[in-house]
N, C-alpha and C. Protein backbone atom coordinates (compact mmCIF):
# COMPACT_ATOMS: atom_id res chain seq x y z
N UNK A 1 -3.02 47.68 -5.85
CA UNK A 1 -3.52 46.71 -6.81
C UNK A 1 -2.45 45.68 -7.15
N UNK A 2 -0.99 45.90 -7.33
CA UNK A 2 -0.08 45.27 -7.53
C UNK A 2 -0.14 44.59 -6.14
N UNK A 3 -0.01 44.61 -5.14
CA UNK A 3 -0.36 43.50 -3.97
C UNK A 3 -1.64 42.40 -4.35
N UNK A 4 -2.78 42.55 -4.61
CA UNK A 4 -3.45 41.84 -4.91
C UNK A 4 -3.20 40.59 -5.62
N UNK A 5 -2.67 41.70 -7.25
CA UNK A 5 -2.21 40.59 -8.15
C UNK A 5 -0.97 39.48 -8.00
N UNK A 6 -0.33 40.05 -6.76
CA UNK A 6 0.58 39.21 -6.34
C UNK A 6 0.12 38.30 -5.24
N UNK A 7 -0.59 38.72 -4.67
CA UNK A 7 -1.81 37.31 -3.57
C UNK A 7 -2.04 36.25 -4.26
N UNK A 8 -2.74 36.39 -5.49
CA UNK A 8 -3.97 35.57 -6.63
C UNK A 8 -2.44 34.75 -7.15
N UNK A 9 -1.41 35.14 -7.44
CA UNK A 9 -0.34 34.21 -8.04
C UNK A 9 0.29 33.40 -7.00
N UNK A 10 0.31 33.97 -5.92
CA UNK A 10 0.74 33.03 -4.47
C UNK A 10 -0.17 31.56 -4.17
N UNK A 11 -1.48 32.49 -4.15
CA UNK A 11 -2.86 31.30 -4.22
C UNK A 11 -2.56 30.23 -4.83
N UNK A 12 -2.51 30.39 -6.69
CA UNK A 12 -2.34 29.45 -7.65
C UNK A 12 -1.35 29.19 -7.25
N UNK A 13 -0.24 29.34 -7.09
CA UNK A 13 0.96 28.68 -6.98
C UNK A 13 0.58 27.45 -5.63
N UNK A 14 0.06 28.07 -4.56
CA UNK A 14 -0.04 26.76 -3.55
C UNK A 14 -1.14 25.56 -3.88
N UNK A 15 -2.41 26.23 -4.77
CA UNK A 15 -3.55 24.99 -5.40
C UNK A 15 -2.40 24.64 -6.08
N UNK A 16 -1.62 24.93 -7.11
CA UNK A 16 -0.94 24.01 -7.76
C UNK A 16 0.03 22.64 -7.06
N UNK A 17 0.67 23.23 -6.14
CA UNK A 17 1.31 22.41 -4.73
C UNK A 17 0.31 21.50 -4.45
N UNK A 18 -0.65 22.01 -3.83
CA UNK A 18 -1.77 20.95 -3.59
C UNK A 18 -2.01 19.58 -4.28
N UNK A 19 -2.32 20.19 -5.89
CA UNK A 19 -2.55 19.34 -7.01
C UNK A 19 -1.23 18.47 -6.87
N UNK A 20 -0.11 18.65 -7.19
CA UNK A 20 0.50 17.65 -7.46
C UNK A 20 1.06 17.01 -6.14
N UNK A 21 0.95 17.70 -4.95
CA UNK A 21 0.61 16.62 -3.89
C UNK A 21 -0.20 15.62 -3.77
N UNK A 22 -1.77 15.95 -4.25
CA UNK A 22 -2.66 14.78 -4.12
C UNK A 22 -2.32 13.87 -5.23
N UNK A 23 -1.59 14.52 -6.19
CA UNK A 23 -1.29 13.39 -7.48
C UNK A 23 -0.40 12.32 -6.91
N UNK A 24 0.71 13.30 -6.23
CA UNK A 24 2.35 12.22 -5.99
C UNK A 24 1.44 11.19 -4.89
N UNK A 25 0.72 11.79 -3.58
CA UNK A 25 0.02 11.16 -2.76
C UNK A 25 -1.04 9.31 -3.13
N UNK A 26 -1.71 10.00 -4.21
CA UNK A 26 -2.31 9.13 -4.53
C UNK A 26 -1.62 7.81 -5.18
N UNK A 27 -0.53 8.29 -5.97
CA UNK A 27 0.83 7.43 -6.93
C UNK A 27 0.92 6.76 -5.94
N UNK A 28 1.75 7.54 -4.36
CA UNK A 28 2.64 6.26 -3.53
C UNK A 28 1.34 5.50 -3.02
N UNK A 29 0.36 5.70 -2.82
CA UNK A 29 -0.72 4.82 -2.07
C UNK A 29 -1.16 3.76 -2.91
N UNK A 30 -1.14 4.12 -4.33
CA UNK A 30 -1.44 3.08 -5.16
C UNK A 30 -0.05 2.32 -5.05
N UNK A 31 1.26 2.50 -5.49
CA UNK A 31 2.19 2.19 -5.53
C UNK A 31 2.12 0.77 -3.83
N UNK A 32 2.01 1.70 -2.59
CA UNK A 32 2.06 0.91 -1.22
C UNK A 32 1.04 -0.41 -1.34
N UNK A 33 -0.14 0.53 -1.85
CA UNK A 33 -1.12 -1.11 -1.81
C UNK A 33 -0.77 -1.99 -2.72
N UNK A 34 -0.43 -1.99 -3.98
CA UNK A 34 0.48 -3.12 -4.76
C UNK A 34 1.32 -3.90 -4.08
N UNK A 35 2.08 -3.29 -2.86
CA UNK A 35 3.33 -4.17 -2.15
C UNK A 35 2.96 -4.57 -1.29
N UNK A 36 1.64 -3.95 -0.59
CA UNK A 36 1.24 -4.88 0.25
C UNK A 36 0.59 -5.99 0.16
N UNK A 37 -0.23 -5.99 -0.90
CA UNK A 37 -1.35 -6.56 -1.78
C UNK A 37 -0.28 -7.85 -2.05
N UNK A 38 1.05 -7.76 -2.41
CA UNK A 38 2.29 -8.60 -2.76
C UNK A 38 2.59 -9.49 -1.56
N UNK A 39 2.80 -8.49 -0.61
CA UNK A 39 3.69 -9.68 0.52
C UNK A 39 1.92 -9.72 1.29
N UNK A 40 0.84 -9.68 1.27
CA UNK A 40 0.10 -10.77 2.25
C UNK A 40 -0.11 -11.91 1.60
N UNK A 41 0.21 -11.45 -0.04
CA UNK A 41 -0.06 -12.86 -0.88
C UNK A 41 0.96 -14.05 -0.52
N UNK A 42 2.11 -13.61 -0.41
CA UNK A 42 3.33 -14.37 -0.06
C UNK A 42 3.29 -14.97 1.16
N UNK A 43 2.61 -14.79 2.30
CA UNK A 43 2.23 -14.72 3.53
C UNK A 43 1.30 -15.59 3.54
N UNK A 44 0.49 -15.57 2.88
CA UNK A 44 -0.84 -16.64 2.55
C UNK A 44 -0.06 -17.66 2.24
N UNK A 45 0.31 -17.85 1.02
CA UNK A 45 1.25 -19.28 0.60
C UNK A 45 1.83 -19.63 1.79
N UNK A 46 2.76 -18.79 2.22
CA UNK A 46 3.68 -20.03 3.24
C UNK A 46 3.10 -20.30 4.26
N UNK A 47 1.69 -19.46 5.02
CA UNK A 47 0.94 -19.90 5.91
C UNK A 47 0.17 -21.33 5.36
N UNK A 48 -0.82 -21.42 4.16
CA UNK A 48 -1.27 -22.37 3.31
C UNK A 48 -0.19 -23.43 3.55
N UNK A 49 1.19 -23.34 3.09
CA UNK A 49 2.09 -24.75 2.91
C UNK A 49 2.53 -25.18 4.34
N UNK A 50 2.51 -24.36 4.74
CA UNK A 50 3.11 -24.62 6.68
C UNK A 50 2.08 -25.19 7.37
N UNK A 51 0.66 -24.90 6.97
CA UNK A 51 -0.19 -25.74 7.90
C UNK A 51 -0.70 -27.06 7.73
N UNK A 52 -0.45 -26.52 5.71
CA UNK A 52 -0.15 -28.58 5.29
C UNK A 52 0.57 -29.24 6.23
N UNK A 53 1.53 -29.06 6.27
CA UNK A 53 2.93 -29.67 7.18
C UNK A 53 2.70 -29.98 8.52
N UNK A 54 2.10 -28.74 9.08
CA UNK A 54 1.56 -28.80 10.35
C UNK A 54 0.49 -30.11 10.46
N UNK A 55 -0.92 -30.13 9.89
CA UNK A 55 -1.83 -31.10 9.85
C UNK A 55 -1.36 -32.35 9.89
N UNK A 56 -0.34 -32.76 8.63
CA UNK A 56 0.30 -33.95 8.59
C UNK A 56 1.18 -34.50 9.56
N UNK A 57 1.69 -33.25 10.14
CA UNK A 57 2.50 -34.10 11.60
C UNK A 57 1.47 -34.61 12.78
N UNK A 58 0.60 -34.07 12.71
CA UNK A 58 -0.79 -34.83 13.69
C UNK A 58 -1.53 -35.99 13.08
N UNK A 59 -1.36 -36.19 12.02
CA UNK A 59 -1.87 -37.45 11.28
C UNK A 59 -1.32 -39.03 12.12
N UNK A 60 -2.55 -39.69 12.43
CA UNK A 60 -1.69 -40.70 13.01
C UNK A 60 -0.92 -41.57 12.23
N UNK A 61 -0.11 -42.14 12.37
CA UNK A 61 0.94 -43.07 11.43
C UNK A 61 0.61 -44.82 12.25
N UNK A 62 0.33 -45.77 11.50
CA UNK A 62 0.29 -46.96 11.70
C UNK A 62 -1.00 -47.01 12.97
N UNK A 63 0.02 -46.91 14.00
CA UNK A 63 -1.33 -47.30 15.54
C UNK A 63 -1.20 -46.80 16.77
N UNK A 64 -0.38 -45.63 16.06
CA UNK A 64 -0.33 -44.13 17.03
C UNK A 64 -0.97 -43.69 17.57
């Protein structure tokens, strides 16, 4: 019987592992998509301002 009761505390002990795996898990994923969520924004802008730049160098000038 003392084997048993020592199974059932092994058990809980690894659901508990579990639990705060899916906790820490879920943290860095929220945490990752914030930074990514960050630099495609940053990525957008300088794509956005670079193709201004870009367009305008094809603009004809005078009688180009």
């Amino acid at each position: 019987m003392a084997e048993h009761q020592h199974k059932s505390t092994r058990k809980s002990a690894e659901e508990t592992d579990e639990v705060t795996e899916s906790t820490v898990d879920a943290e860095r994923k929220e945490k990752l998509d914030d930074d990514v969520d960050s630099i495609l924004d940053e990525i957008d802008d300088v794509l956005e301002e670079n193709a201004e730049e870009f367009v305008r160098s094809f603009v004809q000038k005078g009688g180009e």
